[in-house]
C-alpha atoms as a PDB file:
ATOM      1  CA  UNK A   1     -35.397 -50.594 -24.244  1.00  0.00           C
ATOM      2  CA  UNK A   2     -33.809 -47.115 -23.174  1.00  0.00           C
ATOM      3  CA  UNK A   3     -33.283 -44.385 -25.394  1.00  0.00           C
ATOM      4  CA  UNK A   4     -29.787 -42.652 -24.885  1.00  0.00           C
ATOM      5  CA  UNK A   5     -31.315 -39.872 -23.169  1.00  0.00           C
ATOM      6  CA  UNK A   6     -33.339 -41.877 -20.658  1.00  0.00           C
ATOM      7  CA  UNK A   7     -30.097 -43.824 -19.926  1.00  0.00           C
ATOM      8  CA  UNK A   8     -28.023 -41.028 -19.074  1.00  0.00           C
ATOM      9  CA  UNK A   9     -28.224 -39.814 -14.873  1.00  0.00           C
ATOM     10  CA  UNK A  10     -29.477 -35.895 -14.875  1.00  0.00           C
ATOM     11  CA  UNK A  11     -26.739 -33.665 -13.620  1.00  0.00           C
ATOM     12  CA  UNK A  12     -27.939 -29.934 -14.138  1.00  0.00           C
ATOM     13  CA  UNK A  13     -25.278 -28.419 -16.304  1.00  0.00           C
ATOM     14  CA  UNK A  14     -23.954 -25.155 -13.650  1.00  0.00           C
ATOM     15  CA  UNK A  15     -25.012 -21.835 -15.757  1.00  0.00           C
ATOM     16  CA  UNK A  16     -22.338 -19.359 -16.753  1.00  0.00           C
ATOM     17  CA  UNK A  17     -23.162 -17.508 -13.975  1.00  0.00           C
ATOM     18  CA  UNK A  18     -22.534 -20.083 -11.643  1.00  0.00           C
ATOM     19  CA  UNK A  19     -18.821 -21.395 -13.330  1.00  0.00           C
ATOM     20  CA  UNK A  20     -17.870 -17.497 -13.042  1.00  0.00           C
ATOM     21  CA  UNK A  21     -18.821 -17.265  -9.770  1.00  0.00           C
ATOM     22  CA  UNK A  22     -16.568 -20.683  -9.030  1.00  0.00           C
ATOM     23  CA  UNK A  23     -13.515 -19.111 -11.287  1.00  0.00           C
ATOM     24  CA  UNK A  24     -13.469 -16.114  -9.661  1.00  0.00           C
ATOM     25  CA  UNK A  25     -13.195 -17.502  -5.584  1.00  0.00           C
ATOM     26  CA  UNK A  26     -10.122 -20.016  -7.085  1.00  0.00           C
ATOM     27  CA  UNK A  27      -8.237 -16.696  -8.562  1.00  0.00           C
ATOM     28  CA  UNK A  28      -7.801 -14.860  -5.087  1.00  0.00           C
ATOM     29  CA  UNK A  29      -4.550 -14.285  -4.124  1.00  0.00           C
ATOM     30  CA  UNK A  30      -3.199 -16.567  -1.772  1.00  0.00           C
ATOM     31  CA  UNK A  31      -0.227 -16.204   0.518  1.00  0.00           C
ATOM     32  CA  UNK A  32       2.791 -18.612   0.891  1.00  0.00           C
ATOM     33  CA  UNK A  33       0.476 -21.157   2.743  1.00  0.00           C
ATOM     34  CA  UNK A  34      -2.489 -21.365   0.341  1.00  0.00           C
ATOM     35  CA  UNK A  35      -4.560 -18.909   2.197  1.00  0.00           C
ATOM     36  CA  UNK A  36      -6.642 -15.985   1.051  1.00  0.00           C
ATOM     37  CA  UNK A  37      -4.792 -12.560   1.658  1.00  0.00           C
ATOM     38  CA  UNK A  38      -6.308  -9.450   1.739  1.00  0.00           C
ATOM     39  CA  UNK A  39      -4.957  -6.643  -0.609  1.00  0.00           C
ATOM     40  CA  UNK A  40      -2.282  -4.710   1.250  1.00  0.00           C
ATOM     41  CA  UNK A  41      -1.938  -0.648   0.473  1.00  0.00           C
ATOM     42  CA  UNK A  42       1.350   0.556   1.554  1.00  0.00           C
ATOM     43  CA  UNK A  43       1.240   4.646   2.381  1.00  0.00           C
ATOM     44  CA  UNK A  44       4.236   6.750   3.209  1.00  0.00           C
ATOM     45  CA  UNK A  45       3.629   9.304   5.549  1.00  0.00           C
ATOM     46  CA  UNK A  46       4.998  12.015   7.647  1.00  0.00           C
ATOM     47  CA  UNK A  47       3.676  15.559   9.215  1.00  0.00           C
ATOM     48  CA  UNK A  48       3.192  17.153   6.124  1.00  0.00           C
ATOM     49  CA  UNK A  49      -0.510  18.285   4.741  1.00  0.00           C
ATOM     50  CA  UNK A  50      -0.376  15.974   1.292  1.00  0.00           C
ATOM     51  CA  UNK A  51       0.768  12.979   3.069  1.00  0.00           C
ATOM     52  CA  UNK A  52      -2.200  13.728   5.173  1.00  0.00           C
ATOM     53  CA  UNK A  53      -4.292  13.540   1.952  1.00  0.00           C
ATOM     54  CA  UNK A  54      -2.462  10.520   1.202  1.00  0.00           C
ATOM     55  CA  UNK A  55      -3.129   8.960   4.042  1.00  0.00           C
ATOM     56  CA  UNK A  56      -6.904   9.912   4.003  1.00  0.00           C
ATOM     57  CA  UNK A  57      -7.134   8.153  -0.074  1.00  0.00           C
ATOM     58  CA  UNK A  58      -5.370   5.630   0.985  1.00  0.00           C
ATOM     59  CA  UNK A  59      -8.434   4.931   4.138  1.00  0.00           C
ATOM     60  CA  UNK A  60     -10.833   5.642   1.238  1.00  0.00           C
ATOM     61  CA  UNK A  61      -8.987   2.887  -1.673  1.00  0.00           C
ATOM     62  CA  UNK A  62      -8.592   0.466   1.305  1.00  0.00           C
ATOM     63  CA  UNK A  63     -12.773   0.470   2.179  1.00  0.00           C
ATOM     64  CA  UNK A  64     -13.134   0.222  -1.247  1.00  0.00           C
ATOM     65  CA  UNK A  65     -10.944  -2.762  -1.751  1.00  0.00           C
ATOM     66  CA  UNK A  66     -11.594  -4.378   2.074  1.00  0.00           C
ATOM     67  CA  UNK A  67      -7.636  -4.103   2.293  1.00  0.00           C
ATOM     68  CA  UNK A  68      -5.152  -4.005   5.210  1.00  0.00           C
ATOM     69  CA  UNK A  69      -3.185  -0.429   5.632  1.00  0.00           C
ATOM     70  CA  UNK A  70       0.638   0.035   6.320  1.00  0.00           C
ATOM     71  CA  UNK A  71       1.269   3.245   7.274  1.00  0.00           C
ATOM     72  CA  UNK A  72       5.419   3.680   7.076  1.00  0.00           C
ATOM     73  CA  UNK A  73       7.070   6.729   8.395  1.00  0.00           C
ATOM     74  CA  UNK A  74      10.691   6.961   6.953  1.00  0.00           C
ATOM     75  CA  UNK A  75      13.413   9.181   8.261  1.00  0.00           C
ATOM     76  CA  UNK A  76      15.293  10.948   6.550  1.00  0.00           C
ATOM     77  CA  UNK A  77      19.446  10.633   6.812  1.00  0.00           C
ATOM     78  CA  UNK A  78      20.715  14.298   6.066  1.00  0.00           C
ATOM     79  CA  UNK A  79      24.071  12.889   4.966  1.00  0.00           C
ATOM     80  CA  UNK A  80      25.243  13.057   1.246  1.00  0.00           C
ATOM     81  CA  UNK A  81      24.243   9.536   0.252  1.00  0.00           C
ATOM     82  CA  UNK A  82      20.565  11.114   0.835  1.00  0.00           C
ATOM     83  CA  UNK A  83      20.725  14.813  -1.060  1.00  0.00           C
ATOM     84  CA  UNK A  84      17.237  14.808  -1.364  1.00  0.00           C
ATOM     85  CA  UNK A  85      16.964  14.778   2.809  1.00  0.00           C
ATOM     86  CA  UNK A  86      15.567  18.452   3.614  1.00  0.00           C
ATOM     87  CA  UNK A  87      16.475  17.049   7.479  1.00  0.00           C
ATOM     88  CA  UNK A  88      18.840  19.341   9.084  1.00  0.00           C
ATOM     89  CA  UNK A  89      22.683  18.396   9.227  1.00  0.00           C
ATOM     90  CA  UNK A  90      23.159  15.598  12.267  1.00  0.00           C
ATOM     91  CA  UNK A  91      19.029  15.331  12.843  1.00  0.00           C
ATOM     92  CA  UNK A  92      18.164  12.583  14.549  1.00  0.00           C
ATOM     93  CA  UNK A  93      15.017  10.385  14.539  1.00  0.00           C
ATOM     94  CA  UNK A  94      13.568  11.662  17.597  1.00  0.00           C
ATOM     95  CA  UNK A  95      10.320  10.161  19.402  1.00  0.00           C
ATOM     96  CA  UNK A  96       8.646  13.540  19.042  1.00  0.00           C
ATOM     97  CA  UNK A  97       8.818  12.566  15.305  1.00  0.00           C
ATOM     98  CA  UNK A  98       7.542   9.502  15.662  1.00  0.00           C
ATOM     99  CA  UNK A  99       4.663  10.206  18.364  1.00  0.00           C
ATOM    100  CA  UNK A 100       3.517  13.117  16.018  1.00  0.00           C
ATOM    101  CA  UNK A 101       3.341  10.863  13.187  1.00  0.00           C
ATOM    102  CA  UNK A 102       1.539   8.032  15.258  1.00  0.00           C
ATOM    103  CA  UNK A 103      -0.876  10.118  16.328  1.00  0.00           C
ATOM    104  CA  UNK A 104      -1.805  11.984  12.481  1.00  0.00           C
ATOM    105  CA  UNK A 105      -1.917   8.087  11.084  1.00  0.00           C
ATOM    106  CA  UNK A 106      -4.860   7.167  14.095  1.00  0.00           C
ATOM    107  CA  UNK A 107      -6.705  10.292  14.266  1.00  0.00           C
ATOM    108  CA  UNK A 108      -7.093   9.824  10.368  1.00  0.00           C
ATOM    109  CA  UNK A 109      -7.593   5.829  10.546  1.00  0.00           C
ATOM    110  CA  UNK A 110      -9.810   6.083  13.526  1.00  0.00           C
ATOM    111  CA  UNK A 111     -12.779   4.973  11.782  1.00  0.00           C
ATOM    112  CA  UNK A 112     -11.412   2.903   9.401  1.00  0.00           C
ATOM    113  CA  UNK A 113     -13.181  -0.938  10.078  1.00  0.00           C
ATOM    114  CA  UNK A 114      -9.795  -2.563   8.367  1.00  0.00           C
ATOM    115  CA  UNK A 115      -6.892  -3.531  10.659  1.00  0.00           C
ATOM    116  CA  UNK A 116      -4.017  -0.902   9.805  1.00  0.00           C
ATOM    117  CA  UNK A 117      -0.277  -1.244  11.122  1.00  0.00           C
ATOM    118  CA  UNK A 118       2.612   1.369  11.347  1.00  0.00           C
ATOM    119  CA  UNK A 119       5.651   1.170  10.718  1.00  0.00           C
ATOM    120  CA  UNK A 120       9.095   3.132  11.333  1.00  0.00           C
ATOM    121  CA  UNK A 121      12.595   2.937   8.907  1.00  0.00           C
ATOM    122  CA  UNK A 122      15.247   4.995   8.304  1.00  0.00           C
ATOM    123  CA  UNK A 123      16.991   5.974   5.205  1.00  0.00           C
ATOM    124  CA  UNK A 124      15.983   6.817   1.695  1.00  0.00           C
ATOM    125  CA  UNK A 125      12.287   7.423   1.746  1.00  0.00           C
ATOM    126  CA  UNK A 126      12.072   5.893  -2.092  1.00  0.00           C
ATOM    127  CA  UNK A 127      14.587   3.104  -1.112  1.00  0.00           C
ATOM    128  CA  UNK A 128      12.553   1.952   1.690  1.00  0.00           C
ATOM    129  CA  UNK A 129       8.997   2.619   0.648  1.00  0.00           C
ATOM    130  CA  UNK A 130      10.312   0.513  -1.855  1.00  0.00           C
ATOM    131  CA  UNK A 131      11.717  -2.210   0.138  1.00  0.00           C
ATOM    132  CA  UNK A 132       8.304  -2.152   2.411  1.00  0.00           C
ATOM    133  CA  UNK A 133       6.234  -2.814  -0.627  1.00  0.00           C
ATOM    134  CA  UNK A 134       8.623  -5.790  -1.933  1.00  0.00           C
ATOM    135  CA  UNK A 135       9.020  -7.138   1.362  1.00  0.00           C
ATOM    136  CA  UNK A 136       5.166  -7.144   1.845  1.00  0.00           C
ATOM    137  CA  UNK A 137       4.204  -8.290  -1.597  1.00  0.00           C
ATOM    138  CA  UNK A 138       1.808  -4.771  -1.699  1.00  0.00           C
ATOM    139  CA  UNK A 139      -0.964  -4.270  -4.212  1.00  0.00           C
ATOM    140  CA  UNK A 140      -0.469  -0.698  -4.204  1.00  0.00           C
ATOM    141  CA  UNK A 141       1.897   2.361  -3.225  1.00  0.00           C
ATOM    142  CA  UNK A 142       0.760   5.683  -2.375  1.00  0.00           C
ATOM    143  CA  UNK A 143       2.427   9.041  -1.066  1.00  0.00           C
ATOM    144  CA  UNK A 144       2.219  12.452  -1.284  1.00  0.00           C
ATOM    145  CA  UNK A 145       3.262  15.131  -3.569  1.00  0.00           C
ATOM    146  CA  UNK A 146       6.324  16.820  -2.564  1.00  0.00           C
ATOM    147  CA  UNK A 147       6.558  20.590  -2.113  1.00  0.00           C
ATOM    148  CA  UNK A 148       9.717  20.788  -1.960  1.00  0.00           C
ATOM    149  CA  UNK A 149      11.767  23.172  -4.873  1.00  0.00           C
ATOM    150  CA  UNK A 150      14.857  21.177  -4.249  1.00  0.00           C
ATOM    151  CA  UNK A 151      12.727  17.719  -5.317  1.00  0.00           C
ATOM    152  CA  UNK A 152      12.115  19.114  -8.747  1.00  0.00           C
ATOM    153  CA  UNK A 153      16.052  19.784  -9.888  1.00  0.00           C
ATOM    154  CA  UNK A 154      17.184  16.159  -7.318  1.00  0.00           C
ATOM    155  CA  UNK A 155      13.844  14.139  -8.066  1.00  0.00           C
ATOM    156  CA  UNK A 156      11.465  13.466  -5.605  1.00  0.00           C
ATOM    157  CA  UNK A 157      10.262  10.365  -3.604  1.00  0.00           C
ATOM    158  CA  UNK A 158       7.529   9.495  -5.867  1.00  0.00           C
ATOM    159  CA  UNK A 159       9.197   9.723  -9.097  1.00  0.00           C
ATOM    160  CA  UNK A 160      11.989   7.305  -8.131  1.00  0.00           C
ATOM    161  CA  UNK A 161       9.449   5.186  -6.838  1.00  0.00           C
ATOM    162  CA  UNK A 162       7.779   4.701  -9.870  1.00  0.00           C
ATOM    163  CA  UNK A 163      10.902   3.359 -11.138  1.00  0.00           C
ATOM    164  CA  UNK A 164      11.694   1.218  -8.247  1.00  0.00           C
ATOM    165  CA  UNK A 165       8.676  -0.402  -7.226  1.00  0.00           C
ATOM    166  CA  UNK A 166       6.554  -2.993  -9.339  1.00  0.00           C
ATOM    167  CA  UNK A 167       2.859  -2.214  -7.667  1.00  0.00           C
ATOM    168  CA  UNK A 168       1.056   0.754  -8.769  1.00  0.00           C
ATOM    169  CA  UNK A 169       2.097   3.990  -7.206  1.00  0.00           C
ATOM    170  CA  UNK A 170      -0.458   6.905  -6.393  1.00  0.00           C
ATOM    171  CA  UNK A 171       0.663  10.459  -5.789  1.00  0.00           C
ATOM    172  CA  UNK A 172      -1.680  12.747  -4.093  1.00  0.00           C
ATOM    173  CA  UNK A 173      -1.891  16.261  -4.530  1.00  0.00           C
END
């Protein structure tokens, strides 16, 4: 005759280690299809010197978090639907613009081991960088401070991001 013990097969019970181990690989976030995405970082940049420190925290957060880089450059419309534009009357995006920009994004992201991307809009800077982050489902927002004394009576980019946006938004000095 068995006892109940002897009767019952031996199955190691997995430790707590082990189940947290096996919860936390089924919590990753997945994409429309099921599969694992890497965190995405969304930075706004253009020439200026914080969105070059921007740009270089945002290289730092995304080693950090093995995460993919978009680096968006959005011009500016110097119209009156955009009063916060500092872009002379009738400027137009020009390639010079663009090039310069390119070029500050890889000569910061040169040694970066992640893939990064770039990207060019135009309009509102908050508007898009907010749209780009939506559109991209981002995990996280960052931009520069502005300088600018006209930003502190109209409001600048990152402020009305903050209220736009629903990822985390970093402003660098």
């Amino acid at each position: 005759m068995t006892t109940p013990a002897e009767s019952r097969p031996e199955h190691p019970r997995p430790s707590r280690d082990q189940h947290d181990a096996v919860t936390e690989q089924t919590t990753h976030r997945r994409d429309h299809r099921g599969r694992a995405r890497a965190p995405l970082i969304v930075v706004g940049i253009d020439t200026s010197e914080a969105s070059q420190h921007a740009l270089a925290y945002a290289a730092g957060a995304a080693r950090r978090m093995h995460a993919t880089v978009l680096v968006a450059y959005i011009s500016t419309l110097a119209t009156s639907a955009y009063p916060t534009s500092l872009a002379p009357m009738g400027a137009d995006l020009t390639t010079a613009q663009v090039t310069a920009t390119r070029e500050l994004a890889t000569e910061i992201l040169h040694d970066l081991p992640l893939p990064w991307s770039f990207t060019v809009r135009c309009g509102d800077p908050a508007v898009e960088l907010a749209r780009l982050a939506e559109d991209n489902n981002a995990d996280s927002l960052v931009v520069g401070r502005s300088s600018s004394r006209l930003h502190r009576l109209t409001g600048s980019t990152a402020a009305r991001l903050l209220r736009r946006t629903h990822c985390p938004v970093t402003v660098v000095p």
